[in-house]
Protein backbone atom coordinates (compact mmCIF):
# COMPACT_ATOMS: atom_id res chain seq x y z
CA UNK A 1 0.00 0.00 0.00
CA UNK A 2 1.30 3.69 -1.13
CA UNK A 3 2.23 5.30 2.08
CA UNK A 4 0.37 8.79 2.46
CA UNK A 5 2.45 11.68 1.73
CA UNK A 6 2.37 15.46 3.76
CA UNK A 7 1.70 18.31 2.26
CA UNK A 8 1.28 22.35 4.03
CA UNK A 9 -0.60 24.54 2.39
CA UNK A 10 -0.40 28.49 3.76
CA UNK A 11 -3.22 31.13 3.00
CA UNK A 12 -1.89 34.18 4.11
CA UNK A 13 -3.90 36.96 4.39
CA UNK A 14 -3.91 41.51 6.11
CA UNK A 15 -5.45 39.83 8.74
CA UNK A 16 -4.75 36.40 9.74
CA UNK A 17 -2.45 33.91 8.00
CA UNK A 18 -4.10 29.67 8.33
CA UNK A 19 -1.25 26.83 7.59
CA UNK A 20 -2.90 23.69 7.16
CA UNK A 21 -1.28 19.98 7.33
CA UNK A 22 -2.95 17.48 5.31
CA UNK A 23 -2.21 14.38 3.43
CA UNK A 24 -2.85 12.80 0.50
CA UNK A 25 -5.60 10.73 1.26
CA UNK A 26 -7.92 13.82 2.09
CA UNK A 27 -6.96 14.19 6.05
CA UNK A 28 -6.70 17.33 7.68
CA UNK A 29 -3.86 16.58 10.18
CA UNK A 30 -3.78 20.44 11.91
CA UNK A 31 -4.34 23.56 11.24
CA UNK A 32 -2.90 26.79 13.43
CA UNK A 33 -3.94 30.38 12.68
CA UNK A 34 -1.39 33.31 13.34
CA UNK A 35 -1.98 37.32 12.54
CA UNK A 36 -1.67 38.40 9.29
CA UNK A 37 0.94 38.21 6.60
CA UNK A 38 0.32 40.08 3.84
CA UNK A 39 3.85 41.20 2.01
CA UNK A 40 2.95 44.73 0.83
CA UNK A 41 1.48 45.24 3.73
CA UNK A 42 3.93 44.00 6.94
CA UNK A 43 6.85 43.90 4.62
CA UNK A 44 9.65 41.56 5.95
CA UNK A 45 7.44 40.85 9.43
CA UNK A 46 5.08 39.08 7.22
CA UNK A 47 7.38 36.88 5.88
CA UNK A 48 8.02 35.95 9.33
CA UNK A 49 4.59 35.01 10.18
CA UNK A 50 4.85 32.61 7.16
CA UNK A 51 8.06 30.82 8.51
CA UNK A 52 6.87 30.79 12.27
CA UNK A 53 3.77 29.87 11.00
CA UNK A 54 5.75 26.40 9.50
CA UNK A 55 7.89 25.91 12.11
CA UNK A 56 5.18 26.35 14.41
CA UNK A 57 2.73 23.38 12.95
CA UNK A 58 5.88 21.12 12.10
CA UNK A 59 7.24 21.12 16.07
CA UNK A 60 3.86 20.85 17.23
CA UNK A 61 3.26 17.57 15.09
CA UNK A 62 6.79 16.33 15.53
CA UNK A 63 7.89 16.50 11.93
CA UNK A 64 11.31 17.90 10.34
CA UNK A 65 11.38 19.50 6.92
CA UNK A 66 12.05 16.88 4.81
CA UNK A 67 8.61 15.01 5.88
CA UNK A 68 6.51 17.47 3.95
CA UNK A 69 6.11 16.88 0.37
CA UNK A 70 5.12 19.60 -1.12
CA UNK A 71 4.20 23.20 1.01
CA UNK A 72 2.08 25.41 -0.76
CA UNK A 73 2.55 29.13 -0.06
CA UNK A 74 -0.74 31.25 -1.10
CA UNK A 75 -0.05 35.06 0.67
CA UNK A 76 -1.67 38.50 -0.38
CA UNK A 77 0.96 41.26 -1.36
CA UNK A 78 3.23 38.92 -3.66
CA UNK A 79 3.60 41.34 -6.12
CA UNK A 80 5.94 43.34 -4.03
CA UNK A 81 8.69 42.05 -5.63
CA UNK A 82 11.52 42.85 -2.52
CA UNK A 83 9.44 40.94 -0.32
CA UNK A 84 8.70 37.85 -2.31
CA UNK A 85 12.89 37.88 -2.97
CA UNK A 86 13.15 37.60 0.73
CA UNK A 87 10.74 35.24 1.48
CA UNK A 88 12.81 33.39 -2.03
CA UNK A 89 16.05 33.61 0.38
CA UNK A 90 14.50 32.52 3.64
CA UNK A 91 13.25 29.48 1.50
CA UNK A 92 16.20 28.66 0.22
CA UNK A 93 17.68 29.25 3.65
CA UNK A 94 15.91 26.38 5.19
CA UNK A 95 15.87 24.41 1.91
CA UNK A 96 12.35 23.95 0.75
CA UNK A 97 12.38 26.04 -2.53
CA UNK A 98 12.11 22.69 -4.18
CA UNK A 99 9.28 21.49 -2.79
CA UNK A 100 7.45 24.98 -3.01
CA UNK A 101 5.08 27.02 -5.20
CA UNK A 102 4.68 30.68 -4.21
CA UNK A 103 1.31 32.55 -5.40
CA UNK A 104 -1.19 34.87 -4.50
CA UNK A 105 -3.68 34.34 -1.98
CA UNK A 106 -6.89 34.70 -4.17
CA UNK A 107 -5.05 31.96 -6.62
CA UNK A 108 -5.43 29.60 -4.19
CA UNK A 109 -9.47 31.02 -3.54
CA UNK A 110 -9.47 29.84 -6.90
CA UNK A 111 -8.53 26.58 -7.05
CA UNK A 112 -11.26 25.64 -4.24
CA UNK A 113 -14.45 28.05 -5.52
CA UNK A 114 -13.63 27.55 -9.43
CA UNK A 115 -12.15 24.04 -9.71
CA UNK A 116 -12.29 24.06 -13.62
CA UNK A 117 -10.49 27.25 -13.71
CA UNK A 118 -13.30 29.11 -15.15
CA UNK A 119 -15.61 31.44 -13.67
CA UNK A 120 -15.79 34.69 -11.48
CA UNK A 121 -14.12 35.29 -7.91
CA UNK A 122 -15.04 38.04 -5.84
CA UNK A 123 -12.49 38.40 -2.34
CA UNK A 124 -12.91 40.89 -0.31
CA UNK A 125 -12.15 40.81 3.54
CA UNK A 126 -8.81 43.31 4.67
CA UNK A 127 -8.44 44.08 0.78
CA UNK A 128 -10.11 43.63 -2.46
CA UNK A 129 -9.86 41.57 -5.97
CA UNK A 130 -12.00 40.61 -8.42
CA UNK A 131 -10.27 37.66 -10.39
CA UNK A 132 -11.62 35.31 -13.44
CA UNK A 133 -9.83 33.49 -16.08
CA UNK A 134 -10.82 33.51 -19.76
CA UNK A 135 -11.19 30.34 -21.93
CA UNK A 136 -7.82 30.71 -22.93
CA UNK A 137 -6.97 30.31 -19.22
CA UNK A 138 -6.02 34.59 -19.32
CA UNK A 139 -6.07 36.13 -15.91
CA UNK A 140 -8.61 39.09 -16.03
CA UNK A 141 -8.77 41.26 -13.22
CA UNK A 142 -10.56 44.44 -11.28
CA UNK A 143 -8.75 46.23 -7.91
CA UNK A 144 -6.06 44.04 -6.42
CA UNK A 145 -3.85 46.76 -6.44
CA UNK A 146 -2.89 47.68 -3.04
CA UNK A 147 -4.76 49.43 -0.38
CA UNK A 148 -3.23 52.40 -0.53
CA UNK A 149 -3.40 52.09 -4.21
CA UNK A 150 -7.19 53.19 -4.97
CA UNK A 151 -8.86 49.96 -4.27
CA UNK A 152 -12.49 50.68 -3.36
CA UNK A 153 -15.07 48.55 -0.79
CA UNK A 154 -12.56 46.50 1.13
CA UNK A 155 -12.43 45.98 4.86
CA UNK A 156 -9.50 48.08 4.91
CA UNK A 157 -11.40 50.79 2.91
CA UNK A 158 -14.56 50.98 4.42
CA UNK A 159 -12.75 51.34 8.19
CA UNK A 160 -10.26 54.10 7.03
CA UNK A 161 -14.00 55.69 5.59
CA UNK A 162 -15.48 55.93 8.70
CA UNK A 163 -12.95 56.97 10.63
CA UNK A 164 -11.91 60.10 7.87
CA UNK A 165 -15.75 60.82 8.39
CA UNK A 166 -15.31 61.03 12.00
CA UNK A 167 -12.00 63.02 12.33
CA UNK A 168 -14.07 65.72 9.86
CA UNK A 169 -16.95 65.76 11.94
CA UNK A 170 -15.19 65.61 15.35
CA UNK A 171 -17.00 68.86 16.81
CA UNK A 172 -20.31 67.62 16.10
CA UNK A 173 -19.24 63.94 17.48
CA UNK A 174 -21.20 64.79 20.92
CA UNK A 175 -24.21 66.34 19.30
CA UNK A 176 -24.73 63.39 16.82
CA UNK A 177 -25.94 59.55 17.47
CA UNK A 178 -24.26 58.40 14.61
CA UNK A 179 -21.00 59.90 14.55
CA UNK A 180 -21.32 59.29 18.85
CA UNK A 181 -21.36 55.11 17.91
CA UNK A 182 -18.68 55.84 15.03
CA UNK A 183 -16.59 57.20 17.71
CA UNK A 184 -17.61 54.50 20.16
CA UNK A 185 -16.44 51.99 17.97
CA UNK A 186 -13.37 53.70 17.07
CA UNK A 187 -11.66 54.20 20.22
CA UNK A 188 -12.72 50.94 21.18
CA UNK A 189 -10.61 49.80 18.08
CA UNK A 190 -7.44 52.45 18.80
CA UNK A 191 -7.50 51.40 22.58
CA UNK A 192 -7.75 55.34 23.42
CA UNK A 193 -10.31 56.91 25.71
CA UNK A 194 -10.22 60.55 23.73
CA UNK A 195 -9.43 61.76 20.61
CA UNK A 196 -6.20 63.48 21.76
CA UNK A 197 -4.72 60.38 22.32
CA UNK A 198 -5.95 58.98 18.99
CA UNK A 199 -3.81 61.79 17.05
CA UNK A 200 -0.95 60.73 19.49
CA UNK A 201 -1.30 57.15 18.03
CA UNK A 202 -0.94 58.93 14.36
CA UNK A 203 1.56 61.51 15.17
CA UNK A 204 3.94 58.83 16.48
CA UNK A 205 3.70 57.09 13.28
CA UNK A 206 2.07 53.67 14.82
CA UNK A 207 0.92 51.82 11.79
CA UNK A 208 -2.86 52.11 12.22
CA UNK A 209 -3.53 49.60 9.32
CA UNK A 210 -5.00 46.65 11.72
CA UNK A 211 -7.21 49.03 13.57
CA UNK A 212 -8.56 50.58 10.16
CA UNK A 213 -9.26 46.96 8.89
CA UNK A 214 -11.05 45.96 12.06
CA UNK A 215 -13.27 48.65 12.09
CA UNK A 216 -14.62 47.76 8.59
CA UNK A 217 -16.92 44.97 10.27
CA UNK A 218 -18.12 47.97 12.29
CA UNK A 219 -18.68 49.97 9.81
CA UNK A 220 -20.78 47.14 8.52
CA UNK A 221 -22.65 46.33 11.85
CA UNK A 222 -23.31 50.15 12.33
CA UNK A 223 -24.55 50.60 8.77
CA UNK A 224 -27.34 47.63 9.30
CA UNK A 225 -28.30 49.24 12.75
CA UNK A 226 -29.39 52.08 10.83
CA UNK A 227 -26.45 54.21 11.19
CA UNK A 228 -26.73 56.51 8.20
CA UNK A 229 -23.19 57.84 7.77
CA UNK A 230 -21.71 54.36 7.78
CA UNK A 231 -24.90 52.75 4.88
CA UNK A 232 -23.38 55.63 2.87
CA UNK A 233 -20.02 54.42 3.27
CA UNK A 234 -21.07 50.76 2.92
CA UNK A 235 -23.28 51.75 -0.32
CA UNK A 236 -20.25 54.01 -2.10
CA UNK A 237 -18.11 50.71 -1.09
CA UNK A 238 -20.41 48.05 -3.23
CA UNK A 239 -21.39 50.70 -5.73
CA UNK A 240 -17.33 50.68 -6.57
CA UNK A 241 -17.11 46.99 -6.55
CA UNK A 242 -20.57 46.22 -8.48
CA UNK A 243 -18.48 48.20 -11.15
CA UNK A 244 -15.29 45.57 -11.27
CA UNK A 245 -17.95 43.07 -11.28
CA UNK A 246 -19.54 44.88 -14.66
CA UNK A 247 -15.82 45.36 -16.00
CA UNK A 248 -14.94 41.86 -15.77
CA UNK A 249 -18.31 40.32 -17.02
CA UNK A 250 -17.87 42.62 -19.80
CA UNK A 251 -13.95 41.51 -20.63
CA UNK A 252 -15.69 37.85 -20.80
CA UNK A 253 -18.55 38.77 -23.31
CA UNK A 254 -20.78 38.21 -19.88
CA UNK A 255 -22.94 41.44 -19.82
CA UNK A 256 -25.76 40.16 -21.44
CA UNK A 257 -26.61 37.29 -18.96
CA UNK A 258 -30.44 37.28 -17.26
CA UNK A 259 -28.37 35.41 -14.26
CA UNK A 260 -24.85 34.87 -12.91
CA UNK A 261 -22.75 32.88 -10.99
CA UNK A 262 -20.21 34.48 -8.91
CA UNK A 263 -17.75 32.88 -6.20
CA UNK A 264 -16.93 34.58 -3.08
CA UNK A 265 -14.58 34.72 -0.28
CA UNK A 266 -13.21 36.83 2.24
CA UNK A 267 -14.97 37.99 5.67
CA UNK A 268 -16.34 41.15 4.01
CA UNK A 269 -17.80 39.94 0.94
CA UNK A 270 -19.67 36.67 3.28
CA UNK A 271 -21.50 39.41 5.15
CA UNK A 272 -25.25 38.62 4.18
CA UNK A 273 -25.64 42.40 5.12
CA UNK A 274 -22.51 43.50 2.60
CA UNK A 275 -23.69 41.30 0.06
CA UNK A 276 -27.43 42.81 -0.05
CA UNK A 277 -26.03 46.33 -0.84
CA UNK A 278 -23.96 44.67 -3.41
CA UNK A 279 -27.04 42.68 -4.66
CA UNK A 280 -29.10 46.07 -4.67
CA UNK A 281 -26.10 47.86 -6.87
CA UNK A 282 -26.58 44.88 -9.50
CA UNK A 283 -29.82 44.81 -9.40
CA UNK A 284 -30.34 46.30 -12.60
CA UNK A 285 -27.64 44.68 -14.51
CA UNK A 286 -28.56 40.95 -13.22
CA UNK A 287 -31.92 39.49 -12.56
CA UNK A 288 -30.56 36.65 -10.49
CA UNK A 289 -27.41 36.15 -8.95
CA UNK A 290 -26.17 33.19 -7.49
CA UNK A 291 -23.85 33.62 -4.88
CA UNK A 292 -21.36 30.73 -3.99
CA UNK A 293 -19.05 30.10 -1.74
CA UNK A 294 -16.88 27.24 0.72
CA UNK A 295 -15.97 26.22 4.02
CA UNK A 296 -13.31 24.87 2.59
CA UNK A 297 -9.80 26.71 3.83
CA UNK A 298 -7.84 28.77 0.67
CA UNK A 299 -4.99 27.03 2.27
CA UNK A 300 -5.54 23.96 0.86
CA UNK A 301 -5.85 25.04 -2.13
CA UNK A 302 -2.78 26.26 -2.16
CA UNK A 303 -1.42 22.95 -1.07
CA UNK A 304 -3.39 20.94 -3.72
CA UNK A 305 -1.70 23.23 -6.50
CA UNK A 306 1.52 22.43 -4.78
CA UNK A 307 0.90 18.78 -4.77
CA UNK A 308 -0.13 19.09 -8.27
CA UNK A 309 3.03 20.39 -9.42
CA UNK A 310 5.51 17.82 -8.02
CA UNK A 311 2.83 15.19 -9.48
CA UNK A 312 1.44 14.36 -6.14
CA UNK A 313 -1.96 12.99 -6.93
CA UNK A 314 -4.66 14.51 -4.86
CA UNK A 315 -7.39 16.13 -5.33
CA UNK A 316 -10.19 18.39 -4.26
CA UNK A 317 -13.15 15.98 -4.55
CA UNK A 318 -10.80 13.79 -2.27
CA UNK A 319 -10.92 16.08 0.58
CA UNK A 320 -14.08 17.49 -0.16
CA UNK A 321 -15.10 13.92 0.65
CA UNK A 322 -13.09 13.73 3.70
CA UNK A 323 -14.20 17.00 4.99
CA UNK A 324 -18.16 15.79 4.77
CA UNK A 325 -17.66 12.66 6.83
């Protein structure tokens, strides 16, 4: 009998980063989940989180190295070039380059949400890409390009929003119930009790990213409570990414179409409440759509394609399988 062989498979995202060990028979060995590791993002920290992260799961299960077969690295900001070098280095440091595909976290999405490598991905939790693949297997994409680079209705977006809103408005924050639980929510977010000590956060040059991120949920919970200046915020947000949706469907001769399917993932974008503004902005251009999505971890995904490219034969119906039992 074939002995079972190891694979990792990383999903790294702005906030979190999940490294999965599973085998090729479908089993999901462990799985541990450490902050974020996005590469344009946390720079040369988040390709730290990526190697703790392996170390991390490999002492814990008692394995060296050379056990794993193939490790799958799937991490969000791999375009920055000087980081992905590094993370190249560190690689070849501990000697795994070999055994290792590097690619971006929503290529892994991919592989679990369009397993024929056709169809329409929409990510969005800290940041934002929409992502399909023509029949000639062509990579068509809308946003994706950073978030300080103009991308629109992320998590990242919609906190740094409502808190612009809120340092505009900050003599009328007492006088006002909305901008009152905008502020609430913010300083709850900043740890701060005022907002002099909130500028003392920014003066110092603390890297508020994390705390603008988190406070996109709230921007999402405030704007279904009926706060009105965060359902603007919200509604700008899906207006912008109901547009890449209409960009891409229109690159792939989909405009036309009574109904659509369209894959999702990403904390943001599996809000029901999210996803009805988005539904409301399509309305017009879509009679149905069908939203899909999986509880299946991107970071196995990434490990399959790994797998896949030493010629390790496993697939996604096999832990698909695995997963349901």
């Amino acid at each position: 009998m074939k002995k079972s062989e190891l694979i990792i498979g990383i999903d790294g995202g702005g906030t979190k980063t999940s490294c999965i060990l599973f085998d090729t028979e479908g089993n999901i060995i462990d799985r541990i989940i450490k902050e974020g590791s996005n590469l344009y993002v946390f720079k040369e920290n988040g390709v730290n989180i990526l190697l703790s992260a392996i170390n991390k799961i490999l002492k814990k299960n008692k394995l060296n190295i050379d056990d794993i077969n193939a490790y799958g690295i799937a991490v969000a900001g791999i375009s920055d070039q000087n980081q992905k070098d590094l993370l190249l280095k560190e690689l070849d440091r501990i000697k795994i380059t070999s055994k290792t595909i590097l690619l971006s976290d929503v290529e892994a999405a991919y592989r679990i949400l369009c397993p024929k490598q056709q169809g329409l991905l929409v990510n969005i939790g800290t940041g934002i890409i929409c992502f399909a693949k023509d029949d000639n297997g062509k990579i068509i994409k809308e946003a994706g390009n950073g978030f300080d680079k103009g991308d629109i209705g992320s998590g990242y977006w919609l906190g740094k929003e409502l808190f612009y809103r809120l340092i505009l408005n900050e003599a009328l924050v007492f006088e006002d119930d909305d901008l009152k639980q905008i502020f609430d929510a913010s300083i709850d977010k900043f740890n701060v009790k005022n907002f002099r000590e909130m500028y003392q956060l920014i003066e110092q040059g603390d890297d508020i990213f994390c705390q603008l991120s988190s406070l996109g949920q709230d921007a999402i919970d405030l704007a279904m409570k009926g706060n009105d200046v965060a359902l603007s915020i919200v509604q700008e947000g899906t207006r912008y990414v109901a547009d890449y949706i209409l960009n891409i469907c229109e690159r792939l001769d989909m405009i036309n179409l009574s109904e659509i399917i369209i894959a999702i993932n990403g904390n943001v974008i599996k809000n029901n409440f999210y996803r009805k503004m988005l539904n409301e902005a399509l309305q017009f251009d879509f009679k149905k759509i069908h939203w899909v999505s999986s509880d299946i971890d991107s970071a196995i995904g990434a490990g399959i394609l790994a797998s896949n490219y030493k010629g390790i034969d496993i697939s996604l119906k096999t832990i698909i399988r695995k997963h349901k039992n």
